[in-house]
PDB file of N, CA and C in Angstrom:
ATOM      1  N   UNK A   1     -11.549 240.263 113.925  1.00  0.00           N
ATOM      2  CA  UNK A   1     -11.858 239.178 113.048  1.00  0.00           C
ATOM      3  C   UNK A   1     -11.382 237.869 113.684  1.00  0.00           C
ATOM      4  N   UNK A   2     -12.238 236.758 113.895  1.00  0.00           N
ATOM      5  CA  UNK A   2     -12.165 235.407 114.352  1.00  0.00           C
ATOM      6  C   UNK A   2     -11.193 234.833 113.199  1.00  0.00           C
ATOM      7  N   UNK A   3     -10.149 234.514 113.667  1.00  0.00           N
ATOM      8  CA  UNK A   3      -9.866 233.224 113.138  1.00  0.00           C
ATOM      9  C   UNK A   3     -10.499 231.801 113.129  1.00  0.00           C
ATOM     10  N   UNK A   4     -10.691 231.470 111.366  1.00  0.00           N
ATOM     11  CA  UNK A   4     -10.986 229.877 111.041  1.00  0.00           C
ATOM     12  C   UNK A   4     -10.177 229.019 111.568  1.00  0.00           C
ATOM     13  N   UNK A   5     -11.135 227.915 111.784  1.00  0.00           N
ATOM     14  CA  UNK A   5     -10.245 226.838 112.016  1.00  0.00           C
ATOM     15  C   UNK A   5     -10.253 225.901 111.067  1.00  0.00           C
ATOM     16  N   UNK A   6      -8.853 225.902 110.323  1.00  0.00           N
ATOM     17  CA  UNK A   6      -8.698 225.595 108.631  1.00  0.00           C
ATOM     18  C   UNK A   6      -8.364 224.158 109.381  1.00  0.00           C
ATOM     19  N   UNK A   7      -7.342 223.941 110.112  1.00  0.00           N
ATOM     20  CA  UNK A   7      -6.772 222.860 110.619  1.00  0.00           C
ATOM     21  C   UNK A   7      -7.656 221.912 110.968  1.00  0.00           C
ATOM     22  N   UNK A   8      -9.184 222.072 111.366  1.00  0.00           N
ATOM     23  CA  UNK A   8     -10.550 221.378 111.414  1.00  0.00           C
ATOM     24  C   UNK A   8     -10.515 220.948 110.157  1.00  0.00           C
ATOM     25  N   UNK A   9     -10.993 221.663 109.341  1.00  0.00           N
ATOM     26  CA  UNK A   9     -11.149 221.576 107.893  1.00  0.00           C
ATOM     27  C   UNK A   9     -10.617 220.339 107.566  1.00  0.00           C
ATOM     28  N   UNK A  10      -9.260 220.347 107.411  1.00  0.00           N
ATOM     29  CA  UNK A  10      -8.238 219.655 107.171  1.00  0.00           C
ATOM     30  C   UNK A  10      -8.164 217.990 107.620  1.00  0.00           C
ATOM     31  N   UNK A  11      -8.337 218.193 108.878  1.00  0.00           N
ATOM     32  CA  UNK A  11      -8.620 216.737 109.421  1.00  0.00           C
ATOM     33  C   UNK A  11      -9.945 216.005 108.916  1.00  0.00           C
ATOM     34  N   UNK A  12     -11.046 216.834 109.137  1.00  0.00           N
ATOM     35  CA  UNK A  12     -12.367 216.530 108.557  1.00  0.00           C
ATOM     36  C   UNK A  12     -12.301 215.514 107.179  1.00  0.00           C
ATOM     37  N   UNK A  13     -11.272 216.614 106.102  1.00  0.00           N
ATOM     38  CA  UNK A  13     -11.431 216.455 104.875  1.00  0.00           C
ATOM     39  C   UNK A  13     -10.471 215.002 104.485  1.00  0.00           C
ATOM     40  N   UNK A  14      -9.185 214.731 105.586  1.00  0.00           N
ATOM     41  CA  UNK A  14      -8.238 213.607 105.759  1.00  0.00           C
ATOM     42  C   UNK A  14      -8.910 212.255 106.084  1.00  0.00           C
ATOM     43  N   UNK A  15     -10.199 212.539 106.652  1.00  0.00           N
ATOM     44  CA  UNK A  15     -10.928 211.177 107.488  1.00  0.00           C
ATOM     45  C   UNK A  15     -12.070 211.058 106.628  1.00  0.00           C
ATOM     46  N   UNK A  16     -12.405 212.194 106.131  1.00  0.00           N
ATOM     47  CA  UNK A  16     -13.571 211.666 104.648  1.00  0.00           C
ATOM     48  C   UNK A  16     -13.073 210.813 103.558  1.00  0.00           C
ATOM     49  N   UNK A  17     -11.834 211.022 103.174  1.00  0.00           N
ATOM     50  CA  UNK A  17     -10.972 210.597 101.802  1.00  0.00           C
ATOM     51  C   UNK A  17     -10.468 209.396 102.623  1.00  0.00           C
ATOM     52  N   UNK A  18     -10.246 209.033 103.962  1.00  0.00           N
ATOM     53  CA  UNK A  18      -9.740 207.629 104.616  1.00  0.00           C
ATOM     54  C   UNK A  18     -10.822 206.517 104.250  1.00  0.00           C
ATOM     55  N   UNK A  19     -12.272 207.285 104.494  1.00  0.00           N
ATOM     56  CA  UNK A  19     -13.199 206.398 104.285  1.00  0.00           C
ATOM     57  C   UNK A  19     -13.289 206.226 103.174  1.00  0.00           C
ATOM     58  N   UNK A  20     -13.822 207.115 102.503  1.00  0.00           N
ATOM     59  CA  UNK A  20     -14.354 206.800 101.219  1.00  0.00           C
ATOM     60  C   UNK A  20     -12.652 205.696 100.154  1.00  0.00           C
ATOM     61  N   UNK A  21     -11.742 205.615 100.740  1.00  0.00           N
ATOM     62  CA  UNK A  21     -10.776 204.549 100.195  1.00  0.00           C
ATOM     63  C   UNK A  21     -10.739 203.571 100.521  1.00  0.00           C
ATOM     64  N   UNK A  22     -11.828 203.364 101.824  1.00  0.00           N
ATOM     65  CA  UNK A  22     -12.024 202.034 102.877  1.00  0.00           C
ATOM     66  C   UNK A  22     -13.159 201.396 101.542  1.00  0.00           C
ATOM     67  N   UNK A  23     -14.007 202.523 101.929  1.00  0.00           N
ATOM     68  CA  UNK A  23     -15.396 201.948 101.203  1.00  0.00           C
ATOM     69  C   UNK A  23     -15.249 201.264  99.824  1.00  0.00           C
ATOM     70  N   UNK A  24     -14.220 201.866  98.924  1.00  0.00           N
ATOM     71  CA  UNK A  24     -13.920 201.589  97.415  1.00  0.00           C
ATOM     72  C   UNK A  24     -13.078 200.433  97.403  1.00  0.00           C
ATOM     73  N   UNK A  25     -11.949 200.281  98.258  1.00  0.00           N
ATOM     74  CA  UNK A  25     -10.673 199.698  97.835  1.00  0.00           C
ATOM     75  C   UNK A  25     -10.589 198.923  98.907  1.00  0.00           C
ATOM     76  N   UNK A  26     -10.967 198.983 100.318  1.00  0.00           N
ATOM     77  CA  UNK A  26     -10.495 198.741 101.634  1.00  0.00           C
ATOM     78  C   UNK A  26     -11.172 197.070 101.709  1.00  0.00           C
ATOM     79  N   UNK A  27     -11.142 196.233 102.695  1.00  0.00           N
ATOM     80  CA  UNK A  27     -11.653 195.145 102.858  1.00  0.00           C
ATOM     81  C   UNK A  27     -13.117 195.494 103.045  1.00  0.00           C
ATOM     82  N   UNK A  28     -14.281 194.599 102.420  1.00  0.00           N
ATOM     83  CA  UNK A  28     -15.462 194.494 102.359  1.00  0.00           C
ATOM     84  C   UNK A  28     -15.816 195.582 101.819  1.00  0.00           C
ATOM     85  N   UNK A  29     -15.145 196.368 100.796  1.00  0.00           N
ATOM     86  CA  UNK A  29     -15.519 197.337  99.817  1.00  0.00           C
ATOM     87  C   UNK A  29     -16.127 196.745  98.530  1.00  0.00           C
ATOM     88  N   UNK A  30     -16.904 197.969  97.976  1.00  0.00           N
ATOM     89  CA  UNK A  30     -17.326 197.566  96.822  1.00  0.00           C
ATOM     90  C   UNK A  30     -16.594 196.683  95.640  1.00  0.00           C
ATOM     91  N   UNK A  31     -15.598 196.919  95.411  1.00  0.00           N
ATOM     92  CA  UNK A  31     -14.876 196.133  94.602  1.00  0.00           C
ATOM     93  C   UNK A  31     -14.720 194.735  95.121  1.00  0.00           C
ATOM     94  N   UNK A  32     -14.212 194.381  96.515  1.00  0.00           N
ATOM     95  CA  UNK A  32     -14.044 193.356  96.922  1.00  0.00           C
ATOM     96  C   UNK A  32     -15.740 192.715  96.517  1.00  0.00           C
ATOM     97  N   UNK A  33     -16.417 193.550  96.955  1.00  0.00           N
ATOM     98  CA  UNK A  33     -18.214 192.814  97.138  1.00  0.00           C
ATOM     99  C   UNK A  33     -18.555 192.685  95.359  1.00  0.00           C
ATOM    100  N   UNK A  34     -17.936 193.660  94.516  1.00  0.00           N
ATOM    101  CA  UNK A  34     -18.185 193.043  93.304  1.00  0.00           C
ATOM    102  C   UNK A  34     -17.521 191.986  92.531  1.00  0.00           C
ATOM    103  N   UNK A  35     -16.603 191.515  92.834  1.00  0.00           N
ATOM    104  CA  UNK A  35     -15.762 190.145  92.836  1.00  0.00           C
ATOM    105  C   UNK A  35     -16.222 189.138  93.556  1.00  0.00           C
ATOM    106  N   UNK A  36     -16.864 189.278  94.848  1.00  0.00           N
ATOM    107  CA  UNK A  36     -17.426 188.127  95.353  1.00  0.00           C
ATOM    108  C   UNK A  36     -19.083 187.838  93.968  1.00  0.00           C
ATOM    109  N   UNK A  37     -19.529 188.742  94.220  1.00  0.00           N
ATOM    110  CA  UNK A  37     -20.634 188.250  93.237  1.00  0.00           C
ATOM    111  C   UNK A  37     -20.318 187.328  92.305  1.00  0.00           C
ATOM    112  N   UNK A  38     -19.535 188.050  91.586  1.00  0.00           N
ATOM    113  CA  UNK A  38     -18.825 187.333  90.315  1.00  0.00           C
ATOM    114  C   UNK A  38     -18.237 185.495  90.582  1.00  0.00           C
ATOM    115  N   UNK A  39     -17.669 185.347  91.261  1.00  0.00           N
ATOM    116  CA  UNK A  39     -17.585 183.954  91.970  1.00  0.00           C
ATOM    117  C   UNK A  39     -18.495 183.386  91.893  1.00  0.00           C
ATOM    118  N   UNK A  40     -19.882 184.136  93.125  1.00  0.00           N
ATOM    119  CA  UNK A  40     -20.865 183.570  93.278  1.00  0.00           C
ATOM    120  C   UNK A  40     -21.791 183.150  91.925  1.00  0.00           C
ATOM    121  N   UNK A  41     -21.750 184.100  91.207  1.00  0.00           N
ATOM    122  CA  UNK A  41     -22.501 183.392  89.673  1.00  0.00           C
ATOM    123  C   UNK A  41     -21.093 182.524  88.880  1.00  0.00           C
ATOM    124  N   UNK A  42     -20.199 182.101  89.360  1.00  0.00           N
ATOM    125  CA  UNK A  42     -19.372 181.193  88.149  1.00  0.00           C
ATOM    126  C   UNK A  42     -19.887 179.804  89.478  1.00  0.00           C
ATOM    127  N   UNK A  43     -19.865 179.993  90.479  1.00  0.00           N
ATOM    128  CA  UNK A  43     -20.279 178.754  91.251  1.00  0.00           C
ATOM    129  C   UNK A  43     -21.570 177.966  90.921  1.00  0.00           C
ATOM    130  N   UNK A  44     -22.541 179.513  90.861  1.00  0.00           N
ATOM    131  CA  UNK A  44     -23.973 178.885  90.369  1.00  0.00           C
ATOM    132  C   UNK A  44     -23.788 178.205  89.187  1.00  0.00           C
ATOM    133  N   UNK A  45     -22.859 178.283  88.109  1.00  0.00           N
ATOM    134  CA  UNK A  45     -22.972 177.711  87.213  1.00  0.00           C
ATOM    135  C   UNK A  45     -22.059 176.757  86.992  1.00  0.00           C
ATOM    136  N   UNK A  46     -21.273 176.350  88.034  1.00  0.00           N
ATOM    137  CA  UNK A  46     -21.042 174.958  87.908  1.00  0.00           C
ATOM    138  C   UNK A  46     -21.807 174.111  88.526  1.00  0.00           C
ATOM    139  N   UNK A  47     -22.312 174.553  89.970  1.00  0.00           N
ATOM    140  CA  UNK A  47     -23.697 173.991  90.198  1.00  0.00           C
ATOM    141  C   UNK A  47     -24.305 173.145  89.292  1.00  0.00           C
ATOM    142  N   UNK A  48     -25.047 174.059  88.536  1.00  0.00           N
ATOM    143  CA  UNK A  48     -25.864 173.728  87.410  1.00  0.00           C
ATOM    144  C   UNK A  48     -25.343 172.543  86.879  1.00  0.00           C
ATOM    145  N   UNK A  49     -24.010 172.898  86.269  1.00  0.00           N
ATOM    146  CA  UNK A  49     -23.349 172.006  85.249  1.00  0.00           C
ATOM    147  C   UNK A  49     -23.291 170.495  86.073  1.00  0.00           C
ATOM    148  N   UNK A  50     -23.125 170.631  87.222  1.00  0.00           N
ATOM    149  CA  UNK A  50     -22.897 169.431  88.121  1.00  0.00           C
ATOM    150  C   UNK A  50     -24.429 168.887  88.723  1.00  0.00           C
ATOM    151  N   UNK A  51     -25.299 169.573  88.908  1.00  0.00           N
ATOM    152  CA  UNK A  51     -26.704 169.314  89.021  1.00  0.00           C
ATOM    153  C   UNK A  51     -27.250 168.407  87.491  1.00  0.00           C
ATOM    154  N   UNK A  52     -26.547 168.651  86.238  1.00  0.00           N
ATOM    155  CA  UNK A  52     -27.099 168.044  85.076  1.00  0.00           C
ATOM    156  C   UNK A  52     -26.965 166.793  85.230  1.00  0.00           C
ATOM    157  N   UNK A  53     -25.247 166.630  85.166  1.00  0.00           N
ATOM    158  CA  UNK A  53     -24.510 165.547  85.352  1.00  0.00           C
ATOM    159  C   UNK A  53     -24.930 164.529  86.140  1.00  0.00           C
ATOM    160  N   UNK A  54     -25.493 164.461  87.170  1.00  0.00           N
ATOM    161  CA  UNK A  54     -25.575 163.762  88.243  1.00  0.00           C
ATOM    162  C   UNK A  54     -27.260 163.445  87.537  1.00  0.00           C
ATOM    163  N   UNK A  55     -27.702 164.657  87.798  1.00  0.00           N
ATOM    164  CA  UNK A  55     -29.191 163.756  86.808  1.00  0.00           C
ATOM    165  C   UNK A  55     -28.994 162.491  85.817  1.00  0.00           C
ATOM    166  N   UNK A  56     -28.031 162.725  84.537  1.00  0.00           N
ATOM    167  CA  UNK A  56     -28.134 161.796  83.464  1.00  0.00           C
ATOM    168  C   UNK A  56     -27.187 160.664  84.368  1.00  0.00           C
ATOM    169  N   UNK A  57     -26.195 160.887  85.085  1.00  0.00           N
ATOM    170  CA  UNK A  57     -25.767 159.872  85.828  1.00  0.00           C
ATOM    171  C   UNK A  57     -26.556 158.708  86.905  1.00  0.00           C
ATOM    172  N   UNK A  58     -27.464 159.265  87.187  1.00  0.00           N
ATOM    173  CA  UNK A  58     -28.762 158.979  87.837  1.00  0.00           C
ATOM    174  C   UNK A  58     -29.794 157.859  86.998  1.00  0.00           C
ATOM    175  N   UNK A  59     -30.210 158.214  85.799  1.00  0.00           N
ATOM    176  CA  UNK A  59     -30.794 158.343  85.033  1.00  0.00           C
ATOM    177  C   UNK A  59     -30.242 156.923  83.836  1.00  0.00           C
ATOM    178  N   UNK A  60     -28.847 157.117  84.133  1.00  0.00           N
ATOM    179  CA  UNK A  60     -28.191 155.633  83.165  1.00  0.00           C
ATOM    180  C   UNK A  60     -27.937 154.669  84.451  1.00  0.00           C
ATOM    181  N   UNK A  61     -28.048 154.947  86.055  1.00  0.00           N
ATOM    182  CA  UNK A  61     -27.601 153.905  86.640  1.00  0.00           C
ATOM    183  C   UNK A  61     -29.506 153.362  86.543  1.00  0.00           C
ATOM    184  N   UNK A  62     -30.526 154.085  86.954  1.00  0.00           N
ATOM    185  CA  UNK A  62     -31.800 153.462  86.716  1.00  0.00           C
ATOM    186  C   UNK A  62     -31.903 152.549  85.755  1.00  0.00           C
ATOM    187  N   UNK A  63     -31.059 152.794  85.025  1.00  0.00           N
ATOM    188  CA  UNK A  63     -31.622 151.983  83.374  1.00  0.00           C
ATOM    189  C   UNK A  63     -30.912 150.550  83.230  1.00  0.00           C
ATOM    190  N   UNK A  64     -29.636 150.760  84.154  1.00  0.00           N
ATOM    191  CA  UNK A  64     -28.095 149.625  84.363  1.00  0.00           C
ATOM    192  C   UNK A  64     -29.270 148.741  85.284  1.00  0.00           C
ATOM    193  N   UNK A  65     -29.796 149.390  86.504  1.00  0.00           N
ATOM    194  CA  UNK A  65     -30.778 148.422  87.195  1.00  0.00           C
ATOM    195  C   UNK A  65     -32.308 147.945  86.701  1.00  0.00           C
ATOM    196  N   UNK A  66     -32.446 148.381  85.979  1.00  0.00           N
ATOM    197  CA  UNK A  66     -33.680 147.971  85.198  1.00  0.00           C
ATOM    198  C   UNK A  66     -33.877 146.578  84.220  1.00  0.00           C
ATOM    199  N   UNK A  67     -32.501 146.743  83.372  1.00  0.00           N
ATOM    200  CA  UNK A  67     -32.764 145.574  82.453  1.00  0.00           C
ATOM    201  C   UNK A  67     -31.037 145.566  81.888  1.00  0.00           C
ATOM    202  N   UNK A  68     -30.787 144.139  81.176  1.00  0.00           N
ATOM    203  CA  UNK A  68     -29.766 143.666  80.811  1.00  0.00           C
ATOM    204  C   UNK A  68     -29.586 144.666  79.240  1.00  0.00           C
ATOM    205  N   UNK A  69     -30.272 145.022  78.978  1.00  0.00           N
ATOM    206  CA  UNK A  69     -30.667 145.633  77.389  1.00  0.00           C
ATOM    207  C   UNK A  69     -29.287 146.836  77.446  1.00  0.00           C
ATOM    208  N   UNK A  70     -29.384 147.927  78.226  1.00  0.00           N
ATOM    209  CA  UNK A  70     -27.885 148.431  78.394  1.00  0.00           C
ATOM    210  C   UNK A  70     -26.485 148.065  78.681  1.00  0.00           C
ATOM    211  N   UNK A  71     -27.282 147.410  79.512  1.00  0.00           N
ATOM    212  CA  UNK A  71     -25.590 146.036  79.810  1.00  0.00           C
ATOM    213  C   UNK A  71     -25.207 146.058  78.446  1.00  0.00           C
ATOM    214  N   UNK A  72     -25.918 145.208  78.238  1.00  0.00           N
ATOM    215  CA  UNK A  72     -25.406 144.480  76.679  1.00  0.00           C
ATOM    216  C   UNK A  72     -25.091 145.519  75.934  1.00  0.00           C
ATOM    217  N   UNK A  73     -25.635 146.488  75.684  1.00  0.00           N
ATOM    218  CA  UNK A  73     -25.046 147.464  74.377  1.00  0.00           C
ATOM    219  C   UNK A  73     -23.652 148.498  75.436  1.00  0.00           C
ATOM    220  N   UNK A  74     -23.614 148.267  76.695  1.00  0.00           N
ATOM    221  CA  UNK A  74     -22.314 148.898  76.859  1.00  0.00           C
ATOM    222  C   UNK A  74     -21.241 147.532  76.149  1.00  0.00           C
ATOM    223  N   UNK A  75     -21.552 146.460  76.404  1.00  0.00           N
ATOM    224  CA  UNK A  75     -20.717 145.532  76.088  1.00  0.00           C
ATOM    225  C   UNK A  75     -20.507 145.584  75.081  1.00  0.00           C
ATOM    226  N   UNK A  76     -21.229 145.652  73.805  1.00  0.00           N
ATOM    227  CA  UNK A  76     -21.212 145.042  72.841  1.00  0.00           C
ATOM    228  C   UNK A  76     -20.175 147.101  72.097  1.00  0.00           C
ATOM    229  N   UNK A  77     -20.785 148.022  72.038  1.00  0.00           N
ATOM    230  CA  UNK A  77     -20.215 149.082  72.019  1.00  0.00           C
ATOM    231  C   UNK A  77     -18.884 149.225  72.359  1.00  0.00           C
ATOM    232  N   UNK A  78     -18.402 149.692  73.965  1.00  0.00           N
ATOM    233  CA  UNK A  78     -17.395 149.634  74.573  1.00  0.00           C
ATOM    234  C   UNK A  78     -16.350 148.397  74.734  1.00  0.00           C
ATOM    235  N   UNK A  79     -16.448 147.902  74.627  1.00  0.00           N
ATOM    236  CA  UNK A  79     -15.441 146.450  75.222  1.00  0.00           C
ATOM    237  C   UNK A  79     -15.799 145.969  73.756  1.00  0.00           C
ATOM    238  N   UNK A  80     -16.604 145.701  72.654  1.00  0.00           N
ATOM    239  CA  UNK A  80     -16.399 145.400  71.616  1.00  0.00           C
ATOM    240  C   UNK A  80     -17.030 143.757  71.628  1.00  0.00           C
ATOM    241  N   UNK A  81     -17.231 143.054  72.823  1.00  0.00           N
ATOM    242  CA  UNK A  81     -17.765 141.950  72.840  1.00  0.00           C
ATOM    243  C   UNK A  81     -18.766 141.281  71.879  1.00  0.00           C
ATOM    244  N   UNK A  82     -19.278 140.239  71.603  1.00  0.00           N
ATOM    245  CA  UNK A  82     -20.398 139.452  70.827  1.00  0.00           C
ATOM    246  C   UNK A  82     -20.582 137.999  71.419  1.00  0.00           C
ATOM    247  N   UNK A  83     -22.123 138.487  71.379  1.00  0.00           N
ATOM    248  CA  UNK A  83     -23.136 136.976  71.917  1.00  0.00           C
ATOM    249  C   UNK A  83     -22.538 135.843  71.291  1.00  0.00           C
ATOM    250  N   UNK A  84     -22.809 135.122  72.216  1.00  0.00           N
ATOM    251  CA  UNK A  84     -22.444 133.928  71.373  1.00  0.00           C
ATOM    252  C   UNK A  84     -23.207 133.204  70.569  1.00  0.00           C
ATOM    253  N   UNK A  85     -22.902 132.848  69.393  1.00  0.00           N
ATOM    254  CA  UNK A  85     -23.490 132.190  68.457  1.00  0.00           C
ATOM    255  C   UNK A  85     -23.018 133.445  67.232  1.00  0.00           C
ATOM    256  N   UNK A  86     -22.895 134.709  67.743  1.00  0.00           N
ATOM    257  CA  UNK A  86     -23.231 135.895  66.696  1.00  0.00           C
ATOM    258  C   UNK A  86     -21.411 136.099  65.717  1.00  0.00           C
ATOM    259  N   UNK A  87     -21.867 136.245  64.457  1.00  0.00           N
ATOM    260  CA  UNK A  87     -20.510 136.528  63.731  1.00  0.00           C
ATOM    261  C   UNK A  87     -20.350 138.067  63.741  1.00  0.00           C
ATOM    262  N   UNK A  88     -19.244 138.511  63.823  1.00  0.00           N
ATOM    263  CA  UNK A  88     -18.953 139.973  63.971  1.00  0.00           C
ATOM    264  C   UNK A  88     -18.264 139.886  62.203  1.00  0.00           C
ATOM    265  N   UNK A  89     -18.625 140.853  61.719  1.00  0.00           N
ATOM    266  CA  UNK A  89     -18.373 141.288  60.217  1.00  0.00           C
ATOM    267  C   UNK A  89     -17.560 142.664  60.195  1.00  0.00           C
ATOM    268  N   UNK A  90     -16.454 143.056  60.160  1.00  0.00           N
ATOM    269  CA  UNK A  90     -15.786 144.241  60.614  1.00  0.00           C
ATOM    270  C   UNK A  90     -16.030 144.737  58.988  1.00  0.00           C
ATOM    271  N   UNK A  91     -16.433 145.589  58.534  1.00  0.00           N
ATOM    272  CA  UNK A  91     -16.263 146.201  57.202  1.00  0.00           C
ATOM    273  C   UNK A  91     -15.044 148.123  57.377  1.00  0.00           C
ATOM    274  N   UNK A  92     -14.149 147.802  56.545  1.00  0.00           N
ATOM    275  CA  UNK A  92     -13.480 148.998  56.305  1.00  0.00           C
ATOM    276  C   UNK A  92     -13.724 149.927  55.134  1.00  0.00           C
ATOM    277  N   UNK A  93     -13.535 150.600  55.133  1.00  0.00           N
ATOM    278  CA  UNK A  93     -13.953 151.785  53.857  1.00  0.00           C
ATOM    279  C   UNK A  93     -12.709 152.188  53.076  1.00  0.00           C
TER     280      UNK A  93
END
């Protein structure tokens, strides 16, 4: 009767379970690659959020170069200013 070679076995079965802990846990494993995704869609969506922004930012400087009509209502809004000639009437409740 031939003796097995269990000690084959053994190593075989030591370098299958090396990998397959590379593949799961190890650098550029699945877990690592499912965490990068995850990044990658919170990036896309600041993207986005920053792609909006810059539109309406875009969009109020067109309007700042277009005509005095925003000027004036940032002024008159923000800074609280009034034309001259105009009476400001503050009413409280």
């Amino acid at each position: 009767m031939k003796k097995e070679p269990y000690w084959l076995l053994i190593v075989l079965l030591a370098m299958l379970l090396g990998l397959q802990y590379r593949l799961w846990v190890g650098d550029g494993g699945i877990a690592q690659g499912a965490l990068l995704q995850q990044k990658i869609a919170e990036q896309k969506a600041e993207n986005e959020r920053l792609i909006e922004r810059n539109r309406v930012m875009d969009a109020e400087v067109m309007e700042l170069k277009k005509g005095l009509e925003t000027v004036e209502e940032r002024a008159r809004y923000e800074l609280g200013m009034v034309k001259e000639g105009e009476t400001l009437y503050l009413l409280s409740e």
